[in-house]
N, C-alpha and C. Protein backbone atom coordinates (compact mmCIF):
# COMPACT_ATOMS: atom_id res chain seq x y z
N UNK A 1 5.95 2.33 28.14
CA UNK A 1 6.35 1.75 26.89
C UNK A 1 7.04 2.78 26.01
N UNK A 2 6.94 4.16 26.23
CA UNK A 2 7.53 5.05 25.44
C UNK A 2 8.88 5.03 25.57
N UNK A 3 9.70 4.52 26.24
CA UNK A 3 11.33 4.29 26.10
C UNK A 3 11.35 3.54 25.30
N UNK A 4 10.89 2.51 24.56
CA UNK A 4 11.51 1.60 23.64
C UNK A 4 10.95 2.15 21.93
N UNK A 5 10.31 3.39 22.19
CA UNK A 5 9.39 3.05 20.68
C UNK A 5 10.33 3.77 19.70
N UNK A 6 12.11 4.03 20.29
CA UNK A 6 13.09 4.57 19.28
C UNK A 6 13.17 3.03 18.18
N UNK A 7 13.63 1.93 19.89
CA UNK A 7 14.19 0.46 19.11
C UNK A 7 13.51 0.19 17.60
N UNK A 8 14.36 0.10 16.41
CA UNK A 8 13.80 -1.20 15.82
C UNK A 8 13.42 -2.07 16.08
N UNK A 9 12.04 -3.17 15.59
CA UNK A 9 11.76 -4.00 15.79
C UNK A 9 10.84 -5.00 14.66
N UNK A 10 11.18 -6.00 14.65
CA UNK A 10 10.75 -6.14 13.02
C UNK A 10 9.49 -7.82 14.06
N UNK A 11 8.35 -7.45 14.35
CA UNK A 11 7.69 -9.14 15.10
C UNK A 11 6.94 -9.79 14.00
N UNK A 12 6.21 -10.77 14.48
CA UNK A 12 6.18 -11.83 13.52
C UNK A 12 4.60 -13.04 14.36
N UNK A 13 3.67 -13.20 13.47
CA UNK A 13 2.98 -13.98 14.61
C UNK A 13 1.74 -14.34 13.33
N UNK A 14 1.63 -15.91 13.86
CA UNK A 14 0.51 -16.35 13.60
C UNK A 14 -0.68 -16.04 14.52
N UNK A 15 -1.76 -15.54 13.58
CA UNK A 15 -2.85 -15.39 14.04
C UNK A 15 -3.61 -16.45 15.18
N UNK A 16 -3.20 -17.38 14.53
CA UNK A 16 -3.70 -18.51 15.43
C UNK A 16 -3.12 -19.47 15.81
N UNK A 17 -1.72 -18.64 16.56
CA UNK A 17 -0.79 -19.63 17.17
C UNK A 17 -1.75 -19.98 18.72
N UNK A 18 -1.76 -21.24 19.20
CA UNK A 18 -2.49 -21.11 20.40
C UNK A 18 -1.36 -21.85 21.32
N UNK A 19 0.16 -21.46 21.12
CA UNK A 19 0.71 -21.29 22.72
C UNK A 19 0.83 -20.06 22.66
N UNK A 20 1.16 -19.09 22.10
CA UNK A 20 1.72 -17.11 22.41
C UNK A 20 0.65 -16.80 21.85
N UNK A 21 -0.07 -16.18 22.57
CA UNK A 21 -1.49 -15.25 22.47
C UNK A 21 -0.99 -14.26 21.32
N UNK A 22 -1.70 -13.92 20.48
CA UNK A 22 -1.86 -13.12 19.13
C UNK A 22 -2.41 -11.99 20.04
N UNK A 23 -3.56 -11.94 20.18
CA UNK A 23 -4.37 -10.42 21.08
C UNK A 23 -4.23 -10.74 22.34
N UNK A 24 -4.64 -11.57 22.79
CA UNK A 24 -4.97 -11.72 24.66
C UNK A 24 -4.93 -13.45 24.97
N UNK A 25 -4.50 -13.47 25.96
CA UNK A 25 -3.68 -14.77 26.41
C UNK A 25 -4.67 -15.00 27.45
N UNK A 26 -4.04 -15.82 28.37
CA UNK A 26 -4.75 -16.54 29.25
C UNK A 26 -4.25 -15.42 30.48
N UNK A 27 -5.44 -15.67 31.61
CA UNK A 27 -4.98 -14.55 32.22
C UNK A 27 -5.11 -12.57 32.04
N UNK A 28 -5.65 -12.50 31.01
CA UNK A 28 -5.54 -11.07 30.83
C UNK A 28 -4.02 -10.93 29.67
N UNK A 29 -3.03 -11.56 29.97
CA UNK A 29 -1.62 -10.85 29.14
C UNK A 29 -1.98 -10.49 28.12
N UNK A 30 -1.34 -9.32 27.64
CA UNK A 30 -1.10 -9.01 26.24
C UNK A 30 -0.59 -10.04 25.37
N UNK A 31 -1.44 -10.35 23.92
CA UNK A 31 -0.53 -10.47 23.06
C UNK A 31 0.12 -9.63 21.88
N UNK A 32 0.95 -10.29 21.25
CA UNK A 32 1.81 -9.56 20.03
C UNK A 32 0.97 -8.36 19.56
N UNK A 33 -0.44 -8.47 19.29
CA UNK A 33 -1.05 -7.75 18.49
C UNK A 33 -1.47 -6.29 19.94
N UNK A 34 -1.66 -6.87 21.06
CA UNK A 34 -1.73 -5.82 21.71
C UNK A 34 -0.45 -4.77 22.37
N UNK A 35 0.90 -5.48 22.23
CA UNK A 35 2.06 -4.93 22.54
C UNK A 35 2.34 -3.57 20.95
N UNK A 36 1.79 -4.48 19.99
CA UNK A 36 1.76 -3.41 18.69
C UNK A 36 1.25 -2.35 19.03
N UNK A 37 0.22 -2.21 19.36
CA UNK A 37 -1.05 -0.82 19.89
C UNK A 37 -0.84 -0.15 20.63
N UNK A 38 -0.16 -0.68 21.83
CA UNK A 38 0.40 -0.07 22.90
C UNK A 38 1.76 0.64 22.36
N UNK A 39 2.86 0.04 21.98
CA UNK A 39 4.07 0.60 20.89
C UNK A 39 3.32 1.69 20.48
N UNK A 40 2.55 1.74 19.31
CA UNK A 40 2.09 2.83 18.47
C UNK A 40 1.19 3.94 19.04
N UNK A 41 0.66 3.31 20.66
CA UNK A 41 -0.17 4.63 21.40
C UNK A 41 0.68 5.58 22.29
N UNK A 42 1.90 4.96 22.34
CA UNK A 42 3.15 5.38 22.90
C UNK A 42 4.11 6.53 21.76
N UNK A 43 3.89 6.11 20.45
CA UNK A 43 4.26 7.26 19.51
C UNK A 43 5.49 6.54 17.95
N UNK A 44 5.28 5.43 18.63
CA UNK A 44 6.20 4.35 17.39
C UNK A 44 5.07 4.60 16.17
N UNK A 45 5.53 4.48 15.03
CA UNK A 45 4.97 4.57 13.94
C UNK A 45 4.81 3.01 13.38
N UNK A 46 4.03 2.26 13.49
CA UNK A 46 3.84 0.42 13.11
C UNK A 46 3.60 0.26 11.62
N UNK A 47 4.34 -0.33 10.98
CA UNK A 47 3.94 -0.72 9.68
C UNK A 47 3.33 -2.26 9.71
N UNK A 48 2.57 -2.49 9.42
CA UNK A 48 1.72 -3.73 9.51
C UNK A 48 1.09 -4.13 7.99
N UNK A 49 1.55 -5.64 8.52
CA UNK A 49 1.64 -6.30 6.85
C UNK A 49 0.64 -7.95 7.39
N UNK A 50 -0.54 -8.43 6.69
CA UNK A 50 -0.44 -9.90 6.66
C UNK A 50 -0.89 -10.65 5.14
N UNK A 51 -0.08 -11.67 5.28
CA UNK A 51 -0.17 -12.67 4.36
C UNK A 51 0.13 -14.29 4.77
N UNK A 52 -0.35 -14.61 3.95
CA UNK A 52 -0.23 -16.23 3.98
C UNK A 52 1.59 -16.76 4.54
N UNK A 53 1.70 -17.84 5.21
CA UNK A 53 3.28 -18.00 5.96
C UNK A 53 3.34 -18.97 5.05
N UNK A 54 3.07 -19.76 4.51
CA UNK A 54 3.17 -20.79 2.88
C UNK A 54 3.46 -20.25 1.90
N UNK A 55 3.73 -19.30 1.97
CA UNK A 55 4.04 -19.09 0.63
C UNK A 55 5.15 -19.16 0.23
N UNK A 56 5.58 -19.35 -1.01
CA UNK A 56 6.98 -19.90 -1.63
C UNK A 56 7.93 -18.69 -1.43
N UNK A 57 9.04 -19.33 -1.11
CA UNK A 57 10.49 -18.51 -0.40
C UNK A 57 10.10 -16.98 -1.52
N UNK A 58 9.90 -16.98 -2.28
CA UNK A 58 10.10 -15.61 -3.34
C UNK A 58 9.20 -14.84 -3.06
N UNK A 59 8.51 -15.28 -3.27
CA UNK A 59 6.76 -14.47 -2.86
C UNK A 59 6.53 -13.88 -1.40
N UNK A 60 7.20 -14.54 -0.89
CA UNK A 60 7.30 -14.44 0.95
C UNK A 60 8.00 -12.93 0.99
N UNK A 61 9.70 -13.55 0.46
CA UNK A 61 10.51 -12.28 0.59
C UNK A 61 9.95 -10.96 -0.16
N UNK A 62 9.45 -11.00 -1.26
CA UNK A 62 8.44 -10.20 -1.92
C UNK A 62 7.82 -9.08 -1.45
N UNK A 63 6.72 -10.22 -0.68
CA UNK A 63 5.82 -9.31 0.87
C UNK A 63 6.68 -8.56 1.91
N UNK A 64 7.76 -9.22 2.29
CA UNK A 64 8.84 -8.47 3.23
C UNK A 64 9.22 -7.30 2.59
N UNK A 65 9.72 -7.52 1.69
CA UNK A 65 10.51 -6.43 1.01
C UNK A 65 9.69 -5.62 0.53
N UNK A 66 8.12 -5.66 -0.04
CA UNK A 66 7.27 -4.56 0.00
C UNK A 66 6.77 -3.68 1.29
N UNK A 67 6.72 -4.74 2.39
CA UNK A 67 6.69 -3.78 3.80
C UNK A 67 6.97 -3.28 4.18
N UNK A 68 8.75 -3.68 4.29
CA UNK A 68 9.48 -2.78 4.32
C UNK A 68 9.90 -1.80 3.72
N UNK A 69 9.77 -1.54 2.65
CA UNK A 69 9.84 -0.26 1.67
C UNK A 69 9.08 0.59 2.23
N UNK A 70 7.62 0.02 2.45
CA UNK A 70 7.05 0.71 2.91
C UNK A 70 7.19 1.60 4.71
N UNK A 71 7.71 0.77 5.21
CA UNK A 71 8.00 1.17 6.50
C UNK A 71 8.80 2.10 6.06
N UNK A 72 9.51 2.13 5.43
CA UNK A 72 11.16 3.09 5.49
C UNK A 72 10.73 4.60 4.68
N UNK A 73 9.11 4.36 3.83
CA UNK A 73 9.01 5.60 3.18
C UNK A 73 8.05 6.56 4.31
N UNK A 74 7.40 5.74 5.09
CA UNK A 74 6.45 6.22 5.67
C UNK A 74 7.67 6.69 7.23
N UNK A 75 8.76 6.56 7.57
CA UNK A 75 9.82 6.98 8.73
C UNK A 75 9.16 5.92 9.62
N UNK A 76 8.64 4.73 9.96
CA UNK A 76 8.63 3.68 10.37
C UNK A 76 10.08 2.78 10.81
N UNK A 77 10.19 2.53 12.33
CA UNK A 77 11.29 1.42 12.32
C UNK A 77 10.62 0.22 12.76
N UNK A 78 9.09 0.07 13.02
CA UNK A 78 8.78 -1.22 13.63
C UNK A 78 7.81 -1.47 12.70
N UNK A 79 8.06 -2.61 12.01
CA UNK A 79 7.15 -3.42 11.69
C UNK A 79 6.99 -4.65 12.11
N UNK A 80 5.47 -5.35 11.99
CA UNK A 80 4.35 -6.15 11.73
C UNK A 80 4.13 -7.38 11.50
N UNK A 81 3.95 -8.20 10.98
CA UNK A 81 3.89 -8.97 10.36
C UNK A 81 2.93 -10.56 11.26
N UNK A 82 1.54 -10.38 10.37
CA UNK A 82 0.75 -11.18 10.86
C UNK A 82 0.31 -12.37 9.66
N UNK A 83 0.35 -13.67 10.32
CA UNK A 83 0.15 -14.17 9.17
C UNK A 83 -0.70 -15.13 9.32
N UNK A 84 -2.14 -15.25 8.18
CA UNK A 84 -3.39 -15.69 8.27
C UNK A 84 -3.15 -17.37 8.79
N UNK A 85 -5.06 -17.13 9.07
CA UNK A 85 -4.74 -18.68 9.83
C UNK A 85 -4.75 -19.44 9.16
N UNK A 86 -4.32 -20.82 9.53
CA UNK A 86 -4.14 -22.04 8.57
C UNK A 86 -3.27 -21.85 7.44
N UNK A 87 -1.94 -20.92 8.00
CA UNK A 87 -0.98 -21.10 6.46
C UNK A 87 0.26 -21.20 7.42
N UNK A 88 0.42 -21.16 8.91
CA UNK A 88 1.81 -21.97 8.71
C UNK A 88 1.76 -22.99 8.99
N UNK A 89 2.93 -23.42 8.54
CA UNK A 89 3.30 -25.29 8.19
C UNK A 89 3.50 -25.55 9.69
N UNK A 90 3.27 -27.11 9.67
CA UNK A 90 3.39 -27.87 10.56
C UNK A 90 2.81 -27.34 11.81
N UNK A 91 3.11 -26.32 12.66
CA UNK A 91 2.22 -25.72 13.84
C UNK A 91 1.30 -24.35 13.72
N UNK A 92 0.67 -23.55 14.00
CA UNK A 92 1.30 -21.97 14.02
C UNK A 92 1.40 -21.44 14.74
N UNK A 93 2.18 -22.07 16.27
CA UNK A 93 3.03 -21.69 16.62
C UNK A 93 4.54 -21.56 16.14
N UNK A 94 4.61 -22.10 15.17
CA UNK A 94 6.26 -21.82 14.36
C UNK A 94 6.38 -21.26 13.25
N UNK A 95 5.82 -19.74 13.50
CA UNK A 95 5.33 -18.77 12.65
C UNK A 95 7.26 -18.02 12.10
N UNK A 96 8.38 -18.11 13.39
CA UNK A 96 9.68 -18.19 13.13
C UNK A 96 10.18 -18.64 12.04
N UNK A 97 9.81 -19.94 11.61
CA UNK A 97 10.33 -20.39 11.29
C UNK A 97 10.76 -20.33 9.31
N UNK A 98 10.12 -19.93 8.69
CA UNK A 98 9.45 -19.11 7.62
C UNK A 98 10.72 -17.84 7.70
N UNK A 99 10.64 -17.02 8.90
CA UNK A 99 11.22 -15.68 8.95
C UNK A 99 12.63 -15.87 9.23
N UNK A 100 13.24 -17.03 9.59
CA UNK A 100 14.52 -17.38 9.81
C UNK A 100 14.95 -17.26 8.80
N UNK A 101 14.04 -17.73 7.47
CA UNK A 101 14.94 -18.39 6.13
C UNK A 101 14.73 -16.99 5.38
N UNK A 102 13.90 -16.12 6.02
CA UNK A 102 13.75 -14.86 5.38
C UNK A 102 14.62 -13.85 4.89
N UNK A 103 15.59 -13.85 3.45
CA UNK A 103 16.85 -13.03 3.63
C UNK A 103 16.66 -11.79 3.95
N UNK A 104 14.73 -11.33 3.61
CA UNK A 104 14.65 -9.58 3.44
C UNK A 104 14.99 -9.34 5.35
N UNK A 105 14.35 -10.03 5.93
CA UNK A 105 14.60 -9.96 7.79
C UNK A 105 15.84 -9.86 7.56
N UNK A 106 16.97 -11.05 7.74
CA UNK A 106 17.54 -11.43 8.43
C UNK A 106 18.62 -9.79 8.02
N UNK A 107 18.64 -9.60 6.18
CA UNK A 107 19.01 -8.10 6.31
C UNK A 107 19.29 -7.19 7.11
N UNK A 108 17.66 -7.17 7.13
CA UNK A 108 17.43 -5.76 7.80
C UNK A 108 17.87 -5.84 9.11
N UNK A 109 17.91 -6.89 10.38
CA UNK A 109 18.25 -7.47 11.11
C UNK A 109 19.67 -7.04 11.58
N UNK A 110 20.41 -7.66 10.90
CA UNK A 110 21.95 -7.29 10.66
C UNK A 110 22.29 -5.33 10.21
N UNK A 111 21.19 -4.94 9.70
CA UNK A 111 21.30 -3.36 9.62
C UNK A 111 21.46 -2.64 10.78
N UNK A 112 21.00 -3.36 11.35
CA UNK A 112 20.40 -2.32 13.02
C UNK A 112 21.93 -2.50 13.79
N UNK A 113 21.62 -1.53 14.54
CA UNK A 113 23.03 -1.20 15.49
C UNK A 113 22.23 -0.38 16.81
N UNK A 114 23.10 -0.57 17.76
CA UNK A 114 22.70 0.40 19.27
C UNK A 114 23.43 2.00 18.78
């Protein structure tokens, strides 16, 4: 895993999405939260953030944009982002969907280059 821990990477996951395993899946697989650990035992620096995925477009970007500050003071390029159970809408498996409309992401997103 230590070749990738230059990449930016900005993930995203409901705690209690139950199709994509959060810690551990069916089978043994890793989830999101264990690919984080592994990233950061490899030498990536993880900024890790959770809050509610309901929350109103401002408040949301808010939390982004405080994480990220924070990622960028601490020399962090991968962050985090876990978000408690029973706050996203309609599934939580469509923990995306929130982060699509996210301008602080989609930013930072568009920042990155090879």
């Amino acid at each position: 895993m230590g070749g990738i821990t230059h990449i930016p990477i900005w993930a995203d996951h409901s705690i209690d999405d139950p199709v994509v395993p959060y810690r551990e899946g069916r089978f043994g697989k890793p989830g999101t939260w264990t690919l984080m650990n592994a990233l950061e035992s490899a030498g990536a620096r993880i900024t890790r953030g959770e809050w509610a995925n309901d929350l109103p477009k401002a408040e949301f970007e808010a939390r982004s944009r405080a994480l990220l500050n924070r990622a960028r003071r601490a020399g962090s390029h991968v962050l985090f982002t876990s978000y408690t159970p029973g706050t996203t809408p309609v599934s939580p498996h469509f923990a995306w969907a929130q982060t699509y409309e996210n301008d602080v992401v989609i930013d930072w997103l568009f920042d990155q280059s090879r």
